[in-house]
N, C-alpha and C. Protein backbone atom coordinates (compact mmCIF):
# COMPACT_ATOMS: atom_id res chain seq x y z
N UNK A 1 228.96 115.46 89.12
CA UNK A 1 229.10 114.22 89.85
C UNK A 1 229.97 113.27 89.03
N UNK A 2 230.66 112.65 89.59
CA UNK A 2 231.64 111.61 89.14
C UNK A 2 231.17 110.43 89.04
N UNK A 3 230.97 109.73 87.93
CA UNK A 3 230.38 108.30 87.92
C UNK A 3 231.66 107.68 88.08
N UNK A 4 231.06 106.92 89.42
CA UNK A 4 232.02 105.92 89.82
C UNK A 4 231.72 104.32 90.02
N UNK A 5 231.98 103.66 89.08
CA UNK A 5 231.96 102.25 89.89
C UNK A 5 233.31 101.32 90.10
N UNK A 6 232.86 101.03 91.26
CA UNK A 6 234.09 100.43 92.16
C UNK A 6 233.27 99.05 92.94
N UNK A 7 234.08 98.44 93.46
CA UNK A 7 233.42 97.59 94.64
C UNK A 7 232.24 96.37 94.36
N UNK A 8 231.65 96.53 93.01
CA UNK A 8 230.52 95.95 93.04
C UNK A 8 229.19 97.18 93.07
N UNK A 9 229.62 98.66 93.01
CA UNK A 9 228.67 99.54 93.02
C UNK A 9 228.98 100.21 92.25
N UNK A 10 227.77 101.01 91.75
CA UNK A 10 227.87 102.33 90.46
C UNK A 10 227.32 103.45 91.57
N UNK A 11 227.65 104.75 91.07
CA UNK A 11 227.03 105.80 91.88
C UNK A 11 226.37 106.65 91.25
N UNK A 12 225.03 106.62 91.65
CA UNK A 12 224.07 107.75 90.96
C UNK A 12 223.46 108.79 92.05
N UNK A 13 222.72 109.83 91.04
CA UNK A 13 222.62 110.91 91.27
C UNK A 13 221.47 110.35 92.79
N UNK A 14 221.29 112.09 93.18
CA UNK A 14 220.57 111.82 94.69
C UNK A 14 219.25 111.95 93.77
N UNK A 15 218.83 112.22 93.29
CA UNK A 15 217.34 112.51 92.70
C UNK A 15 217.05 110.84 92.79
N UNK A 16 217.87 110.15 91.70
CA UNK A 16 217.54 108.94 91.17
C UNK A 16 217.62 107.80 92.44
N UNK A 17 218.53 107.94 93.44
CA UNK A 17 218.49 107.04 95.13
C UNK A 17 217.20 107.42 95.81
N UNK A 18 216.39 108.93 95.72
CA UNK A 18 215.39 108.77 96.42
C UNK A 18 213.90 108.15 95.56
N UNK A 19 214.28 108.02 94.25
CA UNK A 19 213.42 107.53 93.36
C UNK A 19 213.45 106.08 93.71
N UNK A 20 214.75 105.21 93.55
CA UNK A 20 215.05 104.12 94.05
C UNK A 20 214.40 104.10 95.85
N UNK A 21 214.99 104.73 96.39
CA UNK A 21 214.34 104.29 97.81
C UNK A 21 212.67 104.50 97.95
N UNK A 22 212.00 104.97 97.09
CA UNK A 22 210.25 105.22 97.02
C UNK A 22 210.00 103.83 96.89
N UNK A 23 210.77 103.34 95.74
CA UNK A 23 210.35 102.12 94.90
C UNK A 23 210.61 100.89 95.66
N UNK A 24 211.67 101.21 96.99
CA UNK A 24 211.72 100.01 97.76
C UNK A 24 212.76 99.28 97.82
N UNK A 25 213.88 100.13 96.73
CA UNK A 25 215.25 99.08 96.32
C UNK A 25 216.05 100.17 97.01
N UNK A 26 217.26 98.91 97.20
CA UNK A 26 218.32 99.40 98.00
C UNK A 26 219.49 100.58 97.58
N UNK A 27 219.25 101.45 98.47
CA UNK A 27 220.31 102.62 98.01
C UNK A 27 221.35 103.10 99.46
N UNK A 28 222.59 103.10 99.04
CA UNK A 28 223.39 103.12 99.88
C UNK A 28 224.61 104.41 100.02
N UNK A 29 224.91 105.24 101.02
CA UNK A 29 225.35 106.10 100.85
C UNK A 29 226.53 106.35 101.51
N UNK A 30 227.60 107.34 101.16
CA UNK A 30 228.75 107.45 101.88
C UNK A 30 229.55 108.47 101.49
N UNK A 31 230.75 108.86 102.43
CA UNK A 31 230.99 110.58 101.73
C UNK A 31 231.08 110.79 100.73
N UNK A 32 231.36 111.75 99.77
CA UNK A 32 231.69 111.84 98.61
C UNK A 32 233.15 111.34 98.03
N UNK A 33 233.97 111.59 98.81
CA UNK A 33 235.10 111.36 98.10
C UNK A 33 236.02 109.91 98.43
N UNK A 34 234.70 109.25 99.23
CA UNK A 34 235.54 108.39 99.56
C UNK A 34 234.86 106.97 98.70
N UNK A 35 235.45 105.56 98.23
CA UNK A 35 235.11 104.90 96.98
C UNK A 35 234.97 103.93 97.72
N UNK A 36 233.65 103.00 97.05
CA UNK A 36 233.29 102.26 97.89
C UNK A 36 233.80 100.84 97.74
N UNK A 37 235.12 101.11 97.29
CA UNK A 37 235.77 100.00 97.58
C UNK A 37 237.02 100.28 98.23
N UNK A 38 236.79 101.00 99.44
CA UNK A 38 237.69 101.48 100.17
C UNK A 38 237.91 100.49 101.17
N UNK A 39 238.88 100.43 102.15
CA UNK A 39 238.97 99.49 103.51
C UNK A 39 238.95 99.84 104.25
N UNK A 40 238.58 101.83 104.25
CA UNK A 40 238.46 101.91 105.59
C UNK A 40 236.74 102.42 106.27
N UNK A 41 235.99 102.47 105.01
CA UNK A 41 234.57 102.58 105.54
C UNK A 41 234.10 102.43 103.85
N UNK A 42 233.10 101.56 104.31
CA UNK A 42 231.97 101.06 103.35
C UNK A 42 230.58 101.68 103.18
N UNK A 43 230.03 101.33 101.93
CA UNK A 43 228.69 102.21 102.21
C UNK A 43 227.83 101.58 103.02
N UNK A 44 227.31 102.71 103.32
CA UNK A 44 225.94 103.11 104.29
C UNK A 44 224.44 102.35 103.96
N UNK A 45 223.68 101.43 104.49
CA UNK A 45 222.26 101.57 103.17
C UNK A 45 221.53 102.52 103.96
N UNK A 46 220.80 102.64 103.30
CA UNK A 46 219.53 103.67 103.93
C UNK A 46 218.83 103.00 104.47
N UNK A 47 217.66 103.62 105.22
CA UNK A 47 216.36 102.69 105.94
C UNK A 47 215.37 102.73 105.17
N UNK A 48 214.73 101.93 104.98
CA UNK A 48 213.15 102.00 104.42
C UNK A 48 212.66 102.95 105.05
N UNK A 49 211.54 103.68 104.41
CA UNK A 49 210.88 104.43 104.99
C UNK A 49 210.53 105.54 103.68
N UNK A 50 209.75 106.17 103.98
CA UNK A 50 209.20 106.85 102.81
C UNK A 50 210.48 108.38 102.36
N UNK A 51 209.67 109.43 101.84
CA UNK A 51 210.33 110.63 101.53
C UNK A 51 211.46 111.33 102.66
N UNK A 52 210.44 111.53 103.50
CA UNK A 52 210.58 112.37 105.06
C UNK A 52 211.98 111.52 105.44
N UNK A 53 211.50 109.75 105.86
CA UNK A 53 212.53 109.30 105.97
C UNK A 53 213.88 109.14 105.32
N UNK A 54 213.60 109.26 104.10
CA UNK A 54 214.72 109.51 102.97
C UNK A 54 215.85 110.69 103.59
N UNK A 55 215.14 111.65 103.62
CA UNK A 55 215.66 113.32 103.99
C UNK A 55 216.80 113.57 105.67
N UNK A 56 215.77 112.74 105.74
CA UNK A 56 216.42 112.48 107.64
C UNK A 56 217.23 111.72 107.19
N UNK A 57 217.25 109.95 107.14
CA UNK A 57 218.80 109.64 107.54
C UNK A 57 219.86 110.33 106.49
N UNK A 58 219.61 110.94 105.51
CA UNK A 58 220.68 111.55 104.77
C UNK A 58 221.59 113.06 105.12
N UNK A 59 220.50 113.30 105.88
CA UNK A 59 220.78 114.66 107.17
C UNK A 59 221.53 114.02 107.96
N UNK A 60 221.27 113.30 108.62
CA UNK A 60 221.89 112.37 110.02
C UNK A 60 223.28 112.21 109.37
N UNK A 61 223.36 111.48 108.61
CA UNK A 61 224.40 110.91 107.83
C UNK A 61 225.71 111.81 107.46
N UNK A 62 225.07 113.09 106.50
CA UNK A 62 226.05 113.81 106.65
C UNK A 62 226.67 114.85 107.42
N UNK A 63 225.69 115.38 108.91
CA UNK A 63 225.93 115.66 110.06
C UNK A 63 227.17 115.17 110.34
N UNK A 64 227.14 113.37 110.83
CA UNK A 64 227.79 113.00 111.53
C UNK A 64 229.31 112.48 110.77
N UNK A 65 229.06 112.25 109.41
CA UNK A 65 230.33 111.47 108.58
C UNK A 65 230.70 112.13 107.33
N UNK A 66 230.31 113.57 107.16
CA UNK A 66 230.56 114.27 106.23
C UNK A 66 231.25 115.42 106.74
N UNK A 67 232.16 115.84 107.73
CA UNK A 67 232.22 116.62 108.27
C UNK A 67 233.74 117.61 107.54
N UNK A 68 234.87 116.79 107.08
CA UNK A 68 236.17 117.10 106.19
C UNK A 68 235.92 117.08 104.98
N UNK A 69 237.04 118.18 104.43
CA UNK A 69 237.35 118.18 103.14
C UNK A 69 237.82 116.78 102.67
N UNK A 70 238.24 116.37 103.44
CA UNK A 70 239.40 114.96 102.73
C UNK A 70 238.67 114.08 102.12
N UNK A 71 237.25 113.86 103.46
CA UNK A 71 236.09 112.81 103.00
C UNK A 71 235.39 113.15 101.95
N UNK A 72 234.83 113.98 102.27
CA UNK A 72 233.89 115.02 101.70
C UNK A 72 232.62 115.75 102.44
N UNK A 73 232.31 116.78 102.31
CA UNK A 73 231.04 117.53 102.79
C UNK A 73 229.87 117.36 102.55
N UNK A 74 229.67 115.93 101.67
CA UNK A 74 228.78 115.98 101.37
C UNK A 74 228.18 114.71 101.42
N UNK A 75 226.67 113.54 101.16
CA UNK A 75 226.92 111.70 100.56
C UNK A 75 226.88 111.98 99.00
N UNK A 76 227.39 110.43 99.05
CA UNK A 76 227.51 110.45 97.29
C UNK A 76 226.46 109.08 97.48
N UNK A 77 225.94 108.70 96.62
CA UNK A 77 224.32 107.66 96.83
C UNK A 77 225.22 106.53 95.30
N UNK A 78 225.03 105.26 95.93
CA UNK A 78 225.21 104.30 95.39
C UNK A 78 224.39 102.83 95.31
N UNK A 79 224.36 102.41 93.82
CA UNK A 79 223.35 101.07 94.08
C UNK A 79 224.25 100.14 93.72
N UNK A 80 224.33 98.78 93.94
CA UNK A 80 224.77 97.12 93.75
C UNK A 80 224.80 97.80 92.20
N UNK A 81 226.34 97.22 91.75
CA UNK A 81 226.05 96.75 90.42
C UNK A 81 224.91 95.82 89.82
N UNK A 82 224.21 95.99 88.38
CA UNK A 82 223.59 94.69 88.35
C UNK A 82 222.19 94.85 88.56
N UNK A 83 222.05 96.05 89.41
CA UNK A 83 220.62 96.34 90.73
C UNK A 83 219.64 97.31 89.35
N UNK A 84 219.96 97.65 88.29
CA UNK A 84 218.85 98.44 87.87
C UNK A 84 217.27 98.11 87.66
């Protein structure tokens, strides 16, 4: 994984966003290859909601917006600078 911060965000691992989303803080997601200080799509946040919910919108998510190589196949999970 590529540590990236851009935008006002750092990007961490998916282990550590669903640790963050248990705990209630904001974790936000978007393809992999695309930086979230891009202009043409911004990150994603997640919904509250527990594990299950964690799993689902990140399914949903990359179903629908992970679909090219260009973007990526995959989310990359990002928090607010500042946010640890």
């Amino acid at each position: 994984m590529n540590m990236v911060r851009a935008g006002g965000y750092a990007r961490v691992t998916k282990a550590k966003a669903r640790r963050m989303h248990r705990e209630g803080r904001e974790v936000y997601m978007m393809p992999a290859n695309m930086s979230p200080a891009s202009q043409w799509i911004s990150p994603c946040p997640v919904p509250a909601g527990g594990d299950e919910e964690f799993g689902k919108a990140v399914n949903s998510f990359e179903y629908y917006n992970c679909q090219h190589a260009e973007t990526g196949r995959y989310a990359g999970f990002y928090e607010k600078e500042g946010g640890r």
